[in-house]
Structures are given as C-alpha cells and as structure tokens.
N, C-alpha and C. Protein backbone atom coordinates (compact mmCIF):
# COMPACT_ATOMS: atom_id res chain seq x y z
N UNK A 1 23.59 -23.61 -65.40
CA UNK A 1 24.37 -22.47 -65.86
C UNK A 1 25.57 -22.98 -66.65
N UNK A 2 25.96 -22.24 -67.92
CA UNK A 2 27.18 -22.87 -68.53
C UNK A 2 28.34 -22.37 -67.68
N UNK A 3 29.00 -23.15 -67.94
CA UNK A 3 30.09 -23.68 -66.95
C UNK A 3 31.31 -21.93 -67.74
N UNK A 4 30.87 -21.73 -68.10
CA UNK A 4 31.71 -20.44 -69.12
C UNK A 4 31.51 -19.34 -68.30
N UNK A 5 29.93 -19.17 -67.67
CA UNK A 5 29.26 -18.07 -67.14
C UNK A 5 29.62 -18.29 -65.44
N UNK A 6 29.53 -19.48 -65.04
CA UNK A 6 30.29 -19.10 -63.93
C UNK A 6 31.70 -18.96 -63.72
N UNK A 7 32.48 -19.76 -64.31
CA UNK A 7 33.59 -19.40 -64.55
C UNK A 7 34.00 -17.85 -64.39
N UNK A 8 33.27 -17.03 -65.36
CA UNK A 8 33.59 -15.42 -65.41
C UNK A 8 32.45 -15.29 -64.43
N UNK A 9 32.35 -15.39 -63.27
CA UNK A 9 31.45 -15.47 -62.20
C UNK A 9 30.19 -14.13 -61.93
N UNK A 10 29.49 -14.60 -63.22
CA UNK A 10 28.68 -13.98 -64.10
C UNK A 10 27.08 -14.59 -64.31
N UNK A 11 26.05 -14.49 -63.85
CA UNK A 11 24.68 -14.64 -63.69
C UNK A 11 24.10 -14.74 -64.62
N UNK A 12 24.44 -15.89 -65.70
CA UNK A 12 23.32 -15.75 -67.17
C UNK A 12 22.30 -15.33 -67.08
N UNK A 13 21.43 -15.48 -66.05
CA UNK A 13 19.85 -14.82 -66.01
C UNK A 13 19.76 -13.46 -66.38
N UNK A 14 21.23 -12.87 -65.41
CA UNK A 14 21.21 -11.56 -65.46
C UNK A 14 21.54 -11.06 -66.81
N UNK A 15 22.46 -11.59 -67.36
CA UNK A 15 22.85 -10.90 -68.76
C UNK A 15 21.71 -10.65 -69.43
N UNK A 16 21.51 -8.88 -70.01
CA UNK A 16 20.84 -9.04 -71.03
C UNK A 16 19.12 -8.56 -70.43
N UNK A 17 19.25 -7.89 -68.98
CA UNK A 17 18.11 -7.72 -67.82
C UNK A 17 17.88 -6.50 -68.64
N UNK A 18 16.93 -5.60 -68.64
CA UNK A 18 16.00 -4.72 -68.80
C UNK A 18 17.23 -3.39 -68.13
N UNK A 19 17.68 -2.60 -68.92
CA UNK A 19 18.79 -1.39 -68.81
C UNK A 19 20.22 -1.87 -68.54
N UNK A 20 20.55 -3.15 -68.75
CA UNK A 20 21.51 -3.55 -67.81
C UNK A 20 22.83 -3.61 -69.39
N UNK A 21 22.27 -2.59 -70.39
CA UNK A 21 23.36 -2.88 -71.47
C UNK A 21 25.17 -3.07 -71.38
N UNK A 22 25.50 -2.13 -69.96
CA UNK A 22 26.77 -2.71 -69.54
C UNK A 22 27.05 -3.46 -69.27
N UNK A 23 27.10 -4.39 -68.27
CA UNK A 23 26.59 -5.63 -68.49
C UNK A 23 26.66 -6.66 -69.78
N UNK A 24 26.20 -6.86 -70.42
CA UNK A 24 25.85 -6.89 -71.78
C UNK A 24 27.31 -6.72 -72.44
N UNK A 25 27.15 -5.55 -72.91
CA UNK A 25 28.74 -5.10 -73.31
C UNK A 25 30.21 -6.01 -72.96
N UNK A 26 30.45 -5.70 -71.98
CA UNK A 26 31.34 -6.63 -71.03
C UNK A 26 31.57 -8.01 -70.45
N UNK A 27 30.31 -8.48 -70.83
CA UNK A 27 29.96 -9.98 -70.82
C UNK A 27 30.49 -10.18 -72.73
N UNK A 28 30.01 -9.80 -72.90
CA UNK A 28 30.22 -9.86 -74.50
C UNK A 28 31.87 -9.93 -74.65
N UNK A 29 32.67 -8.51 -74.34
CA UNK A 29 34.06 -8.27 -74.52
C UNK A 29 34.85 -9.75 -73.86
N UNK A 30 34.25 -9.71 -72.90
CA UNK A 30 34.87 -10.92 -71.92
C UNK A 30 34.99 -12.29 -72.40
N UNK A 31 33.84 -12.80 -73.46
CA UNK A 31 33.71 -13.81 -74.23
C UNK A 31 34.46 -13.88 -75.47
N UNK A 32 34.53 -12.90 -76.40
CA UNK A 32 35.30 -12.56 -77.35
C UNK A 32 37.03 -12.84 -77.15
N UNK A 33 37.58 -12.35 -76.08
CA UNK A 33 38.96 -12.19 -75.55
C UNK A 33 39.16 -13.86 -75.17
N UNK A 34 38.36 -14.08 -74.35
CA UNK A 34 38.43 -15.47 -73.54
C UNK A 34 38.30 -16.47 -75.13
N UNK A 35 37.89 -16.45 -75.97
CA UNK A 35 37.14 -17.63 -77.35
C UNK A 35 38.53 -17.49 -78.06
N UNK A 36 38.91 -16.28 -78.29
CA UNK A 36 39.83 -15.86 -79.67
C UNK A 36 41.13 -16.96 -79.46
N UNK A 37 41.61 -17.03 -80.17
CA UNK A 37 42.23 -18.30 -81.12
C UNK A 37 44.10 -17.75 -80.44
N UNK A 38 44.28 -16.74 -79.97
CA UNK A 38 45.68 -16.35 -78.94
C UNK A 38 45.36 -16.84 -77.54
N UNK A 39 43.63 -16.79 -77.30
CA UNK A 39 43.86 -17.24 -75.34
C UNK A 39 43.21 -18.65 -75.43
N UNK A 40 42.19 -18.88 -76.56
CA UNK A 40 41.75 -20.58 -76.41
C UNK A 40 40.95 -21.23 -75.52
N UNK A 41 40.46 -20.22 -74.24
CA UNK A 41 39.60 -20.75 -73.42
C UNK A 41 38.31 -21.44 -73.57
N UNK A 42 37.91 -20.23 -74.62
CA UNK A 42 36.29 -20.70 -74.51
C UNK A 42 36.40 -21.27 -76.19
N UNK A 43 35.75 -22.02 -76.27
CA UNK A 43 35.14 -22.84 -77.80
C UNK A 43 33.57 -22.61 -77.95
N UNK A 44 33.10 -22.74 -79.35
CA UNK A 44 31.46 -22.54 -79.64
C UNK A 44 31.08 -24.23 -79.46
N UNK A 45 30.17 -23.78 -79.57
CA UNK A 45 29.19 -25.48 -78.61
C UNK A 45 28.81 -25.19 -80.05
N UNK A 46 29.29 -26.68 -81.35
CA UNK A 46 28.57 -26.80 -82.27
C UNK A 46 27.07 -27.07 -82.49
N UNK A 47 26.53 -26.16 -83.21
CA UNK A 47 24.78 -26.41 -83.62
C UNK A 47 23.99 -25.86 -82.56
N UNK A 48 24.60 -24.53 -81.46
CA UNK A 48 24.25 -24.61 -80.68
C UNK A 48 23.85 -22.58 -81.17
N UNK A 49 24.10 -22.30 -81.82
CA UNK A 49 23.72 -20.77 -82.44
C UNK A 49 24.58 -20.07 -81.08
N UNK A 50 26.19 -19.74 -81.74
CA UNK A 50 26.96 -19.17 -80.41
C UNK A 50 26.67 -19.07 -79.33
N UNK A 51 26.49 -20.63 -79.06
CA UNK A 51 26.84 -20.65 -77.23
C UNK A 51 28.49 -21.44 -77.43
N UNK A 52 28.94 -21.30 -75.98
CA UNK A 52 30.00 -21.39 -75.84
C UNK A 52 30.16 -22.39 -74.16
N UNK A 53 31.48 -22.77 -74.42
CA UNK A 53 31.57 -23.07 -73.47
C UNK A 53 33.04 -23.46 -73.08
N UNK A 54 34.19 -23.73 -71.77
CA UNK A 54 35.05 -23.95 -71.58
C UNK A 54 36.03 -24.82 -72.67
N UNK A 55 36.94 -24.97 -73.21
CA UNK A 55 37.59 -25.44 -74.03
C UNK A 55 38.56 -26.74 -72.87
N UNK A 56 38.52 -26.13 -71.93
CA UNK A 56 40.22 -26.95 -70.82
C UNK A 56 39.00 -26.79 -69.80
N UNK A 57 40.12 -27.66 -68.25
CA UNK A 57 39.30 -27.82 -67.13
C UNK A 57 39.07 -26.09 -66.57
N UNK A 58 38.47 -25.65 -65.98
CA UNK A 58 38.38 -24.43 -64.95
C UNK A 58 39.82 -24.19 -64.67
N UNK A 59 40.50 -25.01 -63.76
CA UNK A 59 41.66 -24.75 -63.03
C UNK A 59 42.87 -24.44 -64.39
N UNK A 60 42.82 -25.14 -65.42
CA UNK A 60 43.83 -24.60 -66.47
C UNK A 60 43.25 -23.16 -67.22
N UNK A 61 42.28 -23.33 -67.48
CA UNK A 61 41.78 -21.98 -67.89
C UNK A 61 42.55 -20.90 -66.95
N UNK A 62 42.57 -20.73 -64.91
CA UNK A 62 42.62 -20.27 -64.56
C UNK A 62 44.21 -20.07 -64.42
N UNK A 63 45.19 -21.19 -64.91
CA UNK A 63 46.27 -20.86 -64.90
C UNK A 63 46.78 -20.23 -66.19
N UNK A 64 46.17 -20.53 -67.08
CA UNK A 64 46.31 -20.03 -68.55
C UNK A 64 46.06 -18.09 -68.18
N UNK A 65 45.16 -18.19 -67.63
CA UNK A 65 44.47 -16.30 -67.50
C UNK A 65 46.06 -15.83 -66.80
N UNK A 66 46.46 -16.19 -65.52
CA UNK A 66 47.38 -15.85 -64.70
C UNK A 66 48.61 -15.77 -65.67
N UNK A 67 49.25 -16.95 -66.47
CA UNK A 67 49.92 -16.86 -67.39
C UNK A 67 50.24 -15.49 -67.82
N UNK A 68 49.11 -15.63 -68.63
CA UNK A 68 49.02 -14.37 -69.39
C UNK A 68 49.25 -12.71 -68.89
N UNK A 69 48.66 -12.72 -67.98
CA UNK A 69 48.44 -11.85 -66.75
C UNK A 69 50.01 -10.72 -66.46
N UNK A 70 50.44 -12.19 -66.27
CA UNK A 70 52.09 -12.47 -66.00
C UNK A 70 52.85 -12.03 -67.10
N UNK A 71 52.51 -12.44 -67.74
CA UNK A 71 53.57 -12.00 -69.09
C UNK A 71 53.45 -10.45 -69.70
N UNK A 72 52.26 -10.03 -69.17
CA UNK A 72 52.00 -9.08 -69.53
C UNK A 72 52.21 -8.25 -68.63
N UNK A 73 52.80 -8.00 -67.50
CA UNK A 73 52.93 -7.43 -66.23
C UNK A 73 51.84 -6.70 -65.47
N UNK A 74 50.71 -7.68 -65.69
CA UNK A 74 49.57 -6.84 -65.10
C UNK A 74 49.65 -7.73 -63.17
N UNK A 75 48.80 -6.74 -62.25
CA UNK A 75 48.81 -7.54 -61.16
C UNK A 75 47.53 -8.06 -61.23
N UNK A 76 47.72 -8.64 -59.70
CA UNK A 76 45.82 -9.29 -59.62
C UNK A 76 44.54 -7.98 -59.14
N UNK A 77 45.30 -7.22 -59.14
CA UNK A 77 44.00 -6.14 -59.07
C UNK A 77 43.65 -5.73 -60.45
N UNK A 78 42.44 -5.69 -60.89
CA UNK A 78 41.67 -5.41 -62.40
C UNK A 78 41.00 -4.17 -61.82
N UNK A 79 41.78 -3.26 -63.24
CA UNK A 79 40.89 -1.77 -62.78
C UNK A 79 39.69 -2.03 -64.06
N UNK A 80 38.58 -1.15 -63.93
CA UNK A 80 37.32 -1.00 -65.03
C UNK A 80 37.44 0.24 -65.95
C-alpha cells in the first residue's frame, strides 16, 4: 500500500469499489489539498502516471497537518 494511502488511513483497494463514488471524491479532495504546493505533503512519483506519495517522514507530515490545523483555529474533531 502507498505509504500516502495509509497515512490518510484509507484502503487503496477500496478506492474506486463499484458505487463507492464518495469515497472517490474525497480521497481525491484529500490528495489535491495534501500535494498542493501551500501544504507540500504529498509529491507525484515521477513516470509513475499520478501516483503519489509522502514528500517528509509520516510523523512531520503529521506535525505539519496539526500546524496548520492550529493556525487556522480548527480543533481535532473533523466535521464532514
């Protein structure tokens, strides 16, 4: 499993299952936000037709998210 997909503790198999377009959607949003060039997490795996994968270790990624989190005055509860 790429180390990206568990990270967002997320079931590549599952992405992308037969009705499961939310899923899908939100795996998608989640990658986009996490890649973009303000948060820096995730990088494209060159020659690899957008796959992706961690840019920093797990644990900085995870202080980088909190960071942010923080600055933004959100808490640790995530509403949907």
């Amino acid at each position: 499993m790429c180390e990206a997909f568990s990270f967002l503790g997320v079931d590549a198999e599952h992405i992308g299952g037969a009705g499961d377009t939310d899923v899908l959607l939100k795996t998608q949003d989640a990658l986009v936000f996490l890649g973009s060039r303000a948060v820096g997490i995730l990088q494209e795996v060159p020659g690899s037709g957008e796959a992706c994968c961690l840019a920093m270790s797990p644990e900085t990624a995870r202080r980088r998210l909190s960071a942010l989190a923080e600055a933004f005055g959100s808490t640790t509860e995530f509403v949907e």
